[in-house]
Each structure stands twice: as structure tokens, then as C-alpha cells.
PDB file of N, CA and C in Angstrom:
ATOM      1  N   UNK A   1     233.432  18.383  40.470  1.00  0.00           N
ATOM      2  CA  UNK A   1     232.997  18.238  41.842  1.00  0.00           C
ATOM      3  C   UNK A   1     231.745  17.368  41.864  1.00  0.00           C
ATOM      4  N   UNK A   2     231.911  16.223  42.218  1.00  0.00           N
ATOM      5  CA  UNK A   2     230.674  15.353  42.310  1.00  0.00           C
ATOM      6  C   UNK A   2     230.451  15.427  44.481  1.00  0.00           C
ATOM      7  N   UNK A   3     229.033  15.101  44.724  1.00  0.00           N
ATOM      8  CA  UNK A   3     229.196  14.870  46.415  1.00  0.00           C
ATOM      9  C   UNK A   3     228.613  13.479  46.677  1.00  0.00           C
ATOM     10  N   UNK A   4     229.049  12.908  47.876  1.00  0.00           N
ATOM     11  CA  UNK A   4     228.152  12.045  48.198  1.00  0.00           C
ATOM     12  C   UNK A   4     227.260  11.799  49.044  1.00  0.00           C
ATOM     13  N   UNK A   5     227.214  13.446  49.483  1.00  0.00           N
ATOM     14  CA  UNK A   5     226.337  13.283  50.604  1.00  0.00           C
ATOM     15  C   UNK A   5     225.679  14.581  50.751  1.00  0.00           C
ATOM     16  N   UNK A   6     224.285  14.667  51.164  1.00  0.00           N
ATOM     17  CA  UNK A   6     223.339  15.218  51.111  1.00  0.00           C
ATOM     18  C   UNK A   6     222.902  16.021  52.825  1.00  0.00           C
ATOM     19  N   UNK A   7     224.303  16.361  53.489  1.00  0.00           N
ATOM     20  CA  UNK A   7     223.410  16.629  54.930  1.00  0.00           C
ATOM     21  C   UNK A   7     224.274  18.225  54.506  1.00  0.00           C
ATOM     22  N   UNK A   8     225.459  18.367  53.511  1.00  0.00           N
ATOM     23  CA  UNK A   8     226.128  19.613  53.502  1.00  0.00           C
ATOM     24  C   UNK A   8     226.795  21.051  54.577  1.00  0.00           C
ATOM     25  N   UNK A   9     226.922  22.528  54.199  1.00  0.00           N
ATOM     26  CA  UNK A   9     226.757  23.086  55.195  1.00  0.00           C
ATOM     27  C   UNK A   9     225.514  24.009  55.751  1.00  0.00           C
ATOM     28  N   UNK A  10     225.585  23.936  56.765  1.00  0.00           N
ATOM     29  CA  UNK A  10     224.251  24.486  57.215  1.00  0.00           C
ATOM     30  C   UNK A  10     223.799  25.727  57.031  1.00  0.00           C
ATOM     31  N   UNK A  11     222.820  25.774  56.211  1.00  0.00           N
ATOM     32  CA  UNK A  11     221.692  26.947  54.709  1.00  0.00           C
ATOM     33  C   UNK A  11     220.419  26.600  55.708  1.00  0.00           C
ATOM     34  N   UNK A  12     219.857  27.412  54.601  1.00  0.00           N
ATOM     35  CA  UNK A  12     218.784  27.601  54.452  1.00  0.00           C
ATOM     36  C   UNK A  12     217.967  26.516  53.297  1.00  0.00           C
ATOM     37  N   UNK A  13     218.519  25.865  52.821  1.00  0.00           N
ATOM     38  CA  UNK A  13     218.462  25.060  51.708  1.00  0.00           C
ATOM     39  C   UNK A  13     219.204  23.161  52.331  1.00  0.00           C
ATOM     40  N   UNK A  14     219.431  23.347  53.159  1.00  0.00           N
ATOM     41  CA  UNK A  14     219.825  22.252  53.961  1.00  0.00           C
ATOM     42  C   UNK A  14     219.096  21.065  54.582  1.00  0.00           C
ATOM     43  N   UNK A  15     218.075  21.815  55.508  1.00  0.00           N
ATOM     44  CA  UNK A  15     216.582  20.994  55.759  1.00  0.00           C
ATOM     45  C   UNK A  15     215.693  20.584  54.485  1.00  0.00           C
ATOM     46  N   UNK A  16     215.891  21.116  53.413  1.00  0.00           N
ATOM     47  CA  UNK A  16     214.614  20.880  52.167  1.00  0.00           C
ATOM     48  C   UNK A  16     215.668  19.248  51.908  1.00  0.00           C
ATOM     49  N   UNK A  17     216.947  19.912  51.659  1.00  0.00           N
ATOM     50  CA  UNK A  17     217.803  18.738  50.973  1.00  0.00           C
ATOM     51  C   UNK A  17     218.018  17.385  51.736  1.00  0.00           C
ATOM     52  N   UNK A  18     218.105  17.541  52.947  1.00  0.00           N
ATOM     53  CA  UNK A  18     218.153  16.542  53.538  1.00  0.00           C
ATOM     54  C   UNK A  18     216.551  15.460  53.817  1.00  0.00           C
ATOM     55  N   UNK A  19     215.891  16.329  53.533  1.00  0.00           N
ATOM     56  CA  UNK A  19     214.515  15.549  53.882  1.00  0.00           C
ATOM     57  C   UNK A  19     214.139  14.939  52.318  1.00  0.00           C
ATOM     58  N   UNK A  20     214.860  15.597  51.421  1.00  0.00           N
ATOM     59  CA  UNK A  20     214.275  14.917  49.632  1.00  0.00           C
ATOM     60  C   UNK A  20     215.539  13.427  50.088  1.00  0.00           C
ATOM     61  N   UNK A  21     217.041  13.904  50.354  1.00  0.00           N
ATOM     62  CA  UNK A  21     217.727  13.178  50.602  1.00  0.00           C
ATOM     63  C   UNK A  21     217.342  11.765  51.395  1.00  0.00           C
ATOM     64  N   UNK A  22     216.012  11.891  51.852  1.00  0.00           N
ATOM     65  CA  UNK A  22     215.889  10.741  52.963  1.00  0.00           C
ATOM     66  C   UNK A  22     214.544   9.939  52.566  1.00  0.00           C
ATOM     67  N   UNK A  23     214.163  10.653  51.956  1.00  0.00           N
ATOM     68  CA  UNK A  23     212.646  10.044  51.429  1.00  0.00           C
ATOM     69  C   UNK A  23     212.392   9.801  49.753  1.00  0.00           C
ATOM     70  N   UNK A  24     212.751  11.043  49.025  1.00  0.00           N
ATOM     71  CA  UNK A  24     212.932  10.546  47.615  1.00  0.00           C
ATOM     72  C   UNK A  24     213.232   9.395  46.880  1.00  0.00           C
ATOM     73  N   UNK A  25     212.747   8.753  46.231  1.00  0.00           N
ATOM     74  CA  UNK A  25     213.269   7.274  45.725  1.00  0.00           C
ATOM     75  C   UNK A  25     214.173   7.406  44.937  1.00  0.00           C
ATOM     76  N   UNK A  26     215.235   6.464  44.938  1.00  0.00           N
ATOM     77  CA  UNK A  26     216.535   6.824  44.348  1.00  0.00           C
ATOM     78  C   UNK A  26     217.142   4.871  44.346  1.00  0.00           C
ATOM     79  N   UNK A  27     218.147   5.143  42.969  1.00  0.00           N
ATOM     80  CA  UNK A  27     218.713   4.173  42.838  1.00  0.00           C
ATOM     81  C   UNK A  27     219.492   3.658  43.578  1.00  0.00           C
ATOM     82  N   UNK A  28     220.331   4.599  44.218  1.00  0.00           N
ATOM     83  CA  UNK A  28     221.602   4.596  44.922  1.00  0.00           C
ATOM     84  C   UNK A  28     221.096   5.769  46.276  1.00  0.00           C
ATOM     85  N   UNK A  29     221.741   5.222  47.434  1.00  0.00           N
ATOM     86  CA  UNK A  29     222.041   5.879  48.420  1.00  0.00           C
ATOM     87  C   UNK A  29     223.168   6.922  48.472  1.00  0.00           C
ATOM     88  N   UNK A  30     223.376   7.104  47.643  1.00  0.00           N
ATOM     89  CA  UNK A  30     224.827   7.724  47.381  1.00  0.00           C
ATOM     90  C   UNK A  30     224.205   9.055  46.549  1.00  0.00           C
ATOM     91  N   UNK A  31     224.353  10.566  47.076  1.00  0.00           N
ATOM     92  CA  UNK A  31     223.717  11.614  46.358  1.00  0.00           C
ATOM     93  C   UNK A  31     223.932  12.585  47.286  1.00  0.00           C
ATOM     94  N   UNK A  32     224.089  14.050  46.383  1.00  0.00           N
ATOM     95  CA  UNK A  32     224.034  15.067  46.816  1.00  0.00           C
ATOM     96  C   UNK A  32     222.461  15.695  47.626  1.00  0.00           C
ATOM     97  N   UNK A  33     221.636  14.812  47.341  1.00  0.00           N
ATOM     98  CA  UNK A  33     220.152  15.500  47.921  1.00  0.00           C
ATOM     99  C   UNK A  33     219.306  15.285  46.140  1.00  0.00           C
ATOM    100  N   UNK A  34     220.201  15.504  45.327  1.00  0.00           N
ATOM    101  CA  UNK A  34     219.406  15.610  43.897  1.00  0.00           C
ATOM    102  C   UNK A  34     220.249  14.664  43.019  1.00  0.00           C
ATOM    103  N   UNK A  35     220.694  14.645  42.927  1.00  0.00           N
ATOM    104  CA  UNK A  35     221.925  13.993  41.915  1.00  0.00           C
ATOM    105  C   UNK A  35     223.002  12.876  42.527  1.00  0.00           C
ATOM    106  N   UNK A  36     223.134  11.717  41.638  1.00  0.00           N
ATOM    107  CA  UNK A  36     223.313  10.397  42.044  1.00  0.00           C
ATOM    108  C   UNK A  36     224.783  10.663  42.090  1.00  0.00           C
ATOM    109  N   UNK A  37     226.040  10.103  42.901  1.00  0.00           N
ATOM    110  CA  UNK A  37     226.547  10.370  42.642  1.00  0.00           C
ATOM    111  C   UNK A  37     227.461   9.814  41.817  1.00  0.00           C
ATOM    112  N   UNK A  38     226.685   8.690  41.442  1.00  0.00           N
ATOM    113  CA  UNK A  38     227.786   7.790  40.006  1.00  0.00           C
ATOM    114  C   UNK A  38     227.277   8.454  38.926  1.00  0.00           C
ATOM    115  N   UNK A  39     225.892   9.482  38.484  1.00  0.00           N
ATOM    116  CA  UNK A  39     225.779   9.590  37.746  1.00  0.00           C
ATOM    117  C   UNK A  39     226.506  10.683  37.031  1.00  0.00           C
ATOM    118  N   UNK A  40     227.073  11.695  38.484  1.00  0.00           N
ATOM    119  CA  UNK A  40     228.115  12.694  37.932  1.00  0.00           C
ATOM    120  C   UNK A  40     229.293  12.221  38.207  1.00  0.00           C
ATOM    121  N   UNK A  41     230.002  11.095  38.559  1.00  0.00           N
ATOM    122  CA  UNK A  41     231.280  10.798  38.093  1.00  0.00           C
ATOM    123  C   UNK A  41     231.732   9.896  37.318  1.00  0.00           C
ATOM    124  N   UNK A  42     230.287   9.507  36.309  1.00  0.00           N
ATOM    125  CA  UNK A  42     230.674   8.602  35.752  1.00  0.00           C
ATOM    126  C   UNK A  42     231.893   8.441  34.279  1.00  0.00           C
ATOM    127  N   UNK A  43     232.483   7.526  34.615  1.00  0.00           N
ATOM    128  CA  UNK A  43     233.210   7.460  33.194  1.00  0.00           C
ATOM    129  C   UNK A  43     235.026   7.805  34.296  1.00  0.00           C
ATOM    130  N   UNK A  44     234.898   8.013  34.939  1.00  0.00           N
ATOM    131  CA  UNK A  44     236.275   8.743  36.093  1.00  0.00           C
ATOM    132  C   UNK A  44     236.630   8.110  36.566  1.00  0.00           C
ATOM    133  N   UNK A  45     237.714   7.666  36.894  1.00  0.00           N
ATOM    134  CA  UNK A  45     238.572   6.940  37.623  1.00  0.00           C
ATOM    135  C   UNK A  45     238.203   7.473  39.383  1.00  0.00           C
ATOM    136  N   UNK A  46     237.584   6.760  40.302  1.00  0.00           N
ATOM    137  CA  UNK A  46     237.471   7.096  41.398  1.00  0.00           C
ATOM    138  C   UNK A  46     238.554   7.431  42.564  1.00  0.00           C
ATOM    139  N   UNK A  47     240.087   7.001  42.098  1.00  0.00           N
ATOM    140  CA  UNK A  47     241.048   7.126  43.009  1.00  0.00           C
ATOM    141  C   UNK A  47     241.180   8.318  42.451  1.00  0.00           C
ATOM    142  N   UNK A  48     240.387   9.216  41.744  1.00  0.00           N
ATOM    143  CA  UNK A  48     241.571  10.053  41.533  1.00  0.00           C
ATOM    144  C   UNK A  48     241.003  11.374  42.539  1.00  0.00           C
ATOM    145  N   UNK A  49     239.914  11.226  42.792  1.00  0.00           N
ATOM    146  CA  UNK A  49     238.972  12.235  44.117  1.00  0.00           C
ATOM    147  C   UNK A  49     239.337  12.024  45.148  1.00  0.00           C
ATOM    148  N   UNK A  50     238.977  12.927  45.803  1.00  0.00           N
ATOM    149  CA  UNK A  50     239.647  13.748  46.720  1.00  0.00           C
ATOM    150  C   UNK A  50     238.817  14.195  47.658  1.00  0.00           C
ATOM    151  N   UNK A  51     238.907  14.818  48.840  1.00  0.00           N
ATOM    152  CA  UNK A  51     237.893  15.231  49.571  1.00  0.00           C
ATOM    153  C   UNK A  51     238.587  16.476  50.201  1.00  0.00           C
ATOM    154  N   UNK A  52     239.752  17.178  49.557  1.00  0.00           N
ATOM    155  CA  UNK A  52     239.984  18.733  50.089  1.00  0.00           C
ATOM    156  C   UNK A  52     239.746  19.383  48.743  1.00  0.00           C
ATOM    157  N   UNK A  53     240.022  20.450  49.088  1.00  0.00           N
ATOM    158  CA  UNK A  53     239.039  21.584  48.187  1.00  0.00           C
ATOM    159  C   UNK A  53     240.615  21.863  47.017  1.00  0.00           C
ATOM    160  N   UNK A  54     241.556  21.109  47.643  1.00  0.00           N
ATOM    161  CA  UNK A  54     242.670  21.081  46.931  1.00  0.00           C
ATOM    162  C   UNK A  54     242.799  20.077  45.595  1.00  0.00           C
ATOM    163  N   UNK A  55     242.182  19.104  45.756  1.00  0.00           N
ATOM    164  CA  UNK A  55     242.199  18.056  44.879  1.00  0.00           C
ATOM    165  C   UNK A  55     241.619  18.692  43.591  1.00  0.00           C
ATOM    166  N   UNK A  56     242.005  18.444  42.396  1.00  0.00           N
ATOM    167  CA  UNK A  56     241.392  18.785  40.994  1.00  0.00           C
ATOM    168  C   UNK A  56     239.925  18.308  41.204  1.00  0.00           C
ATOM    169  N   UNK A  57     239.919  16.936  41.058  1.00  0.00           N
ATOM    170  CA  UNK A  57     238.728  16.444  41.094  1.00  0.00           C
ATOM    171  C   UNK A  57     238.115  16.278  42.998  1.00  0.00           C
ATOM    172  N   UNK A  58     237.134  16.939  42.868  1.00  0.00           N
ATOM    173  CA  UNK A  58     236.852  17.198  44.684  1.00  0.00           C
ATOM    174  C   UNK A  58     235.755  16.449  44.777  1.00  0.00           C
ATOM    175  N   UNK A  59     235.422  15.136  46.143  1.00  0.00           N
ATOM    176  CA  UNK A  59     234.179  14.984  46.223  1.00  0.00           C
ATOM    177  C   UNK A  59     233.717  15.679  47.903  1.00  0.00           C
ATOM    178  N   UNK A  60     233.462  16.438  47.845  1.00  0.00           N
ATOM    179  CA  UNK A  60     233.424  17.017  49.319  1.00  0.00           C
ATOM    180  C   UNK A  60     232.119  16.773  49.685  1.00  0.00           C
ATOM    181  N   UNK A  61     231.823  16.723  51.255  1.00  0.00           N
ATOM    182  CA  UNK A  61     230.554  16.331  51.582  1.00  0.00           C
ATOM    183  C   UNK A  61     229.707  17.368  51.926  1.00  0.00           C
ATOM    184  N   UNK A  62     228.935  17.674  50.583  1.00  0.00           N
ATOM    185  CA  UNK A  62     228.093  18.793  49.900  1.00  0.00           C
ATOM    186  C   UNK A  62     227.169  18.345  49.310  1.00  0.00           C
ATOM    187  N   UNK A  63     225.765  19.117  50.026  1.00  0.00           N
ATOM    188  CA  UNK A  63     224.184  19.264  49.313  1.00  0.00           C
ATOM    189  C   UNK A  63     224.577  19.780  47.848  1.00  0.00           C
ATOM    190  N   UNK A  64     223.483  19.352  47.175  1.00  0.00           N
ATOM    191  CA  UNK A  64     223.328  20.093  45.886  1.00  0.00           C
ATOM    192  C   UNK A  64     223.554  21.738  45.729  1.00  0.00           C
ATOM    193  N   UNK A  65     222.556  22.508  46.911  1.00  0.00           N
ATOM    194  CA  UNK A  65     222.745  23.473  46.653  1.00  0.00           C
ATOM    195  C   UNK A  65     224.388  24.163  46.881  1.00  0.00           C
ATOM    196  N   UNK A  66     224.740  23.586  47.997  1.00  0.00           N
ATOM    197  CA  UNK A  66     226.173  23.971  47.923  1.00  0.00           C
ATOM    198  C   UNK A  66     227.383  23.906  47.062  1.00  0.00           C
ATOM    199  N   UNK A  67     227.175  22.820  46.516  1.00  0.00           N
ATOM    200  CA  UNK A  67     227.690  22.761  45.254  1.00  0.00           C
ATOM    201  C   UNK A  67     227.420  23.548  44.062  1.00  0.00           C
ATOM    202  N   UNK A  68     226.263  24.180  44.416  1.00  0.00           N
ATOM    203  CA  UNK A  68     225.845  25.640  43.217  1.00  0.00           C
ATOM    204  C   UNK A  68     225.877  26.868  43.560  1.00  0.00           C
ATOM    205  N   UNK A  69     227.300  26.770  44.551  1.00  0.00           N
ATOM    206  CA  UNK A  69     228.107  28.000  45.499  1.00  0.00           C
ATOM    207  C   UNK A  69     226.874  28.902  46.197  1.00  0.00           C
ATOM    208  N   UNK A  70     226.071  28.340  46.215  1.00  0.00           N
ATOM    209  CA  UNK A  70     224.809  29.389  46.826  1.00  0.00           C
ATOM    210  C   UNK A  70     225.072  29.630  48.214  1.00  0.00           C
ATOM    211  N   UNK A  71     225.952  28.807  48.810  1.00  0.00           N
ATOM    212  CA  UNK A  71     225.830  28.653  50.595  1.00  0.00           C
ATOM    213  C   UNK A  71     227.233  29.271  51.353  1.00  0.00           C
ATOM    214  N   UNK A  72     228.133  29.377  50.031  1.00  0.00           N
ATOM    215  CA  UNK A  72     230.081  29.501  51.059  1.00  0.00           C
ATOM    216  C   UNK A  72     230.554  28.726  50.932  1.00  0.00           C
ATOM    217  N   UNK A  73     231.788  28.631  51.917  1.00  0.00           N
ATOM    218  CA  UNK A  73     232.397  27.679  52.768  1.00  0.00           C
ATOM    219  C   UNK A  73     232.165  27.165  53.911  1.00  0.00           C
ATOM    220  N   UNK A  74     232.072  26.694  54.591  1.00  0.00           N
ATOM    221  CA  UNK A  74     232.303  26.192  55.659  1.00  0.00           C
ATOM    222  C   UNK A  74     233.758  26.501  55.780  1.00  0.00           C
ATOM    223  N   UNK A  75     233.651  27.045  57.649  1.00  0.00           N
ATOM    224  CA  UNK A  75     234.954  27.553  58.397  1.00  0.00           C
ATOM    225  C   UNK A  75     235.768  26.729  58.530  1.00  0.00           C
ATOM    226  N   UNK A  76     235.348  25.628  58.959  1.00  0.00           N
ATOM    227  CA  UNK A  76     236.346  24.690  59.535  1.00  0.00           C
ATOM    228  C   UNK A  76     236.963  22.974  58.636  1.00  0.00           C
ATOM    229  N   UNK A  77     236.134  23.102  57.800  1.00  0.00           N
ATOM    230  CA  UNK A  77     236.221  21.509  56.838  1.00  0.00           C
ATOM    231  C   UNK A  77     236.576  21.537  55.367  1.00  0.00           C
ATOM    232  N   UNK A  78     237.757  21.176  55.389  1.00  0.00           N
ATOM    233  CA  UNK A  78     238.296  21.075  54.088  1.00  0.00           C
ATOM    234  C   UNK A  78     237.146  20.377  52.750  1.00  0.00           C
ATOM    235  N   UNK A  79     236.069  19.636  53.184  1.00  0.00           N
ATOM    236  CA  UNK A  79     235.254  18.861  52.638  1.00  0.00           C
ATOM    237  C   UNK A  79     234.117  19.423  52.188  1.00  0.00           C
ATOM    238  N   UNK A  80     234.703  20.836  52.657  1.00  0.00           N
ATOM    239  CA  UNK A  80     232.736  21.473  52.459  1.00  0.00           C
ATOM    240  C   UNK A  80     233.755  23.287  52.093  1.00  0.00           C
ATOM    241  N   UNK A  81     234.230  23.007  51.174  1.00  0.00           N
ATOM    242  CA  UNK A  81     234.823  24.333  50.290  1.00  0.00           C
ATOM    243  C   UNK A  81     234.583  24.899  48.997  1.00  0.00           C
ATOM    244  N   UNK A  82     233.473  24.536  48.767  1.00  0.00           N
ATOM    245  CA  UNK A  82     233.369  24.828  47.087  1.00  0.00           C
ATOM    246  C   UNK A  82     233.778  26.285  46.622  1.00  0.00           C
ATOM    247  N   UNK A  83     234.154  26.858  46.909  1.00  0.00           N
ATOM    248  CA  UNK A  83     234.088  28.479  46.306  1.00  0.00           C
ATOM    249  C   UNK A  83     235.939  28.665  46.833  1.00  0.00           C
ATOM    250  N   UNK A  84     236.155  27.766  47.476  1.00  0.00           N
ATOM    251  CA  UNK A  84     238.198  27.899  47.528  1.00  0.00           C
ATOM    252  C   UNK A  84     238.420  26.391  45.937  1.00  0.00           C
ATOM    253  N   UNK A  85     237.842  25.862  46.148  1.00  0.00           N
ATOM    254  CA  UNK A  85     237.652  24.555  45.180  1.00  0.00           C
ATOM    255  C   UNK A  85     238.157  25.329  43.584  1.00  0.00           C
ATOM    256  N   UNK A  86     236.737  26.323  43.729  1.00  0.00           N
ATOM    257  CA  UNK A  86     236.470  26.636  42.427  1.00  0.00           C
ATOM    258  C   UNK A  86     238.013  27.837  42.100  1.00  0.00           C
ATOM    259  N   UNK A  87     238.137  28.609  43.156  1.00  0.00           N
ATOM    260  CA  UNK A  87     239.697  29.044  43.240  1.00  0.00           C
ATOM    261  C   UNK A  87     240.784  28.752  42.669  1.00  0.00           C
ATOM    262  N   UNK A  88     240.657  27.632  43.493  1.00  0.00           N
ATOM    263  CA  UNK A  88     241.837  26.975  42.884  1.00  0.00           C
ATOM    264  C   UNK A  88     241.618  26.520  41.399  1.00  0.00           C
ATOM    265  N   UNK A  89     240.754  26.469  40.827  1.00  0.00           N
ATOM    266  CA  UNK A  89     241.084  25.840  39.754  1.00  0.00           C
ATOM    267  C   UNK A  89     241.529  27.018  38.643  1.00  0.00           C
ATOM    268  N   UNK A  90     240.952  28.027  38.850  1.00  0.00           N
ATOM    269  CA  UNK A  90     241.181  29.233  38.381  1.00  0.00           C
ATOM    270  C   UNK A  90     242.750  29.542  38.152  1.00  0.00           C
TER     271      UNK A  90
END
């Protein structure tokens, strides 16, 4: 699960991420809030991601912290599922 985007679902941990997300200096515009996101998919074939929680390889549009299952799911967006993600892989 790599993300490329840093606005996620709405935490408590959401406002911190989005404001490092907007001001932090960074190589790439492309990041979870902390983490680049070529730097976690690197070496991967990019067609092979996905953006439902179904795909093996998932890039759903998820903060860092959400991606460290701290936050749920989100009700309504296939893109913001990490904890059905991690399910499924099970």
C-alpha cells in the first residue's frame, strides 16, 4: 500500500498531516503527509495499482497515519479502506 495523497480520512491526525503535507520540503509533491510516494513504490510496475481496497497492490488516497490503520475505514470510498485492504490480503 503506497498513497499519494496526504488530505486522507478525517482523524484526529489529519490536520497535523495535511499542514506537514503543505509546507514540509519535499522532493516530490506526491506523498502520504510523510513518505514520498516513489519512494515506497519503488522498483513496481505502476499499472499494476489500484485504488480499491480490492487491488493486491492498493494506492488509496491515504495520510500516513491511515495507512498505519490508526483511523478505519472510511464509509463511503473504496480509496480510503485500509483495514478491508489488509483483509483481504489475509
Amino acid at each position: 500500500m503506497c498513497s499519494n495523497d496526504y488530505d486522507g480520512i478525517f482523524s484526529k491526525y489529519q490536520a497535523p498531516l495535511i499542514l506537514g503535507g503543505t509546507f514540509l520540503p519535499r522532493k516530490s509533491s506526491v506523498h502520504d503527509g510523510l513518505v514520498e510516494y516513489q519512494s515506497c513504490s519503488i522498483g513496481l510496475d505502476q499499472s499494476l495499482f489500484g485504488t480499491s481496497y480490492k487491488d493486491t497492490f492498493y494506492k488509496p488516497r491515504l495520510n500516513h497515519a491511515d495507512k498505519g490503520f490508526l483511523t478505519g475505514d472510511s464509509l463511503f470510498k473504496d480509496s480510503k479502506k485500509p483495514m478491508k485492504w489488509f483483509e483481504c490480503l489475509l
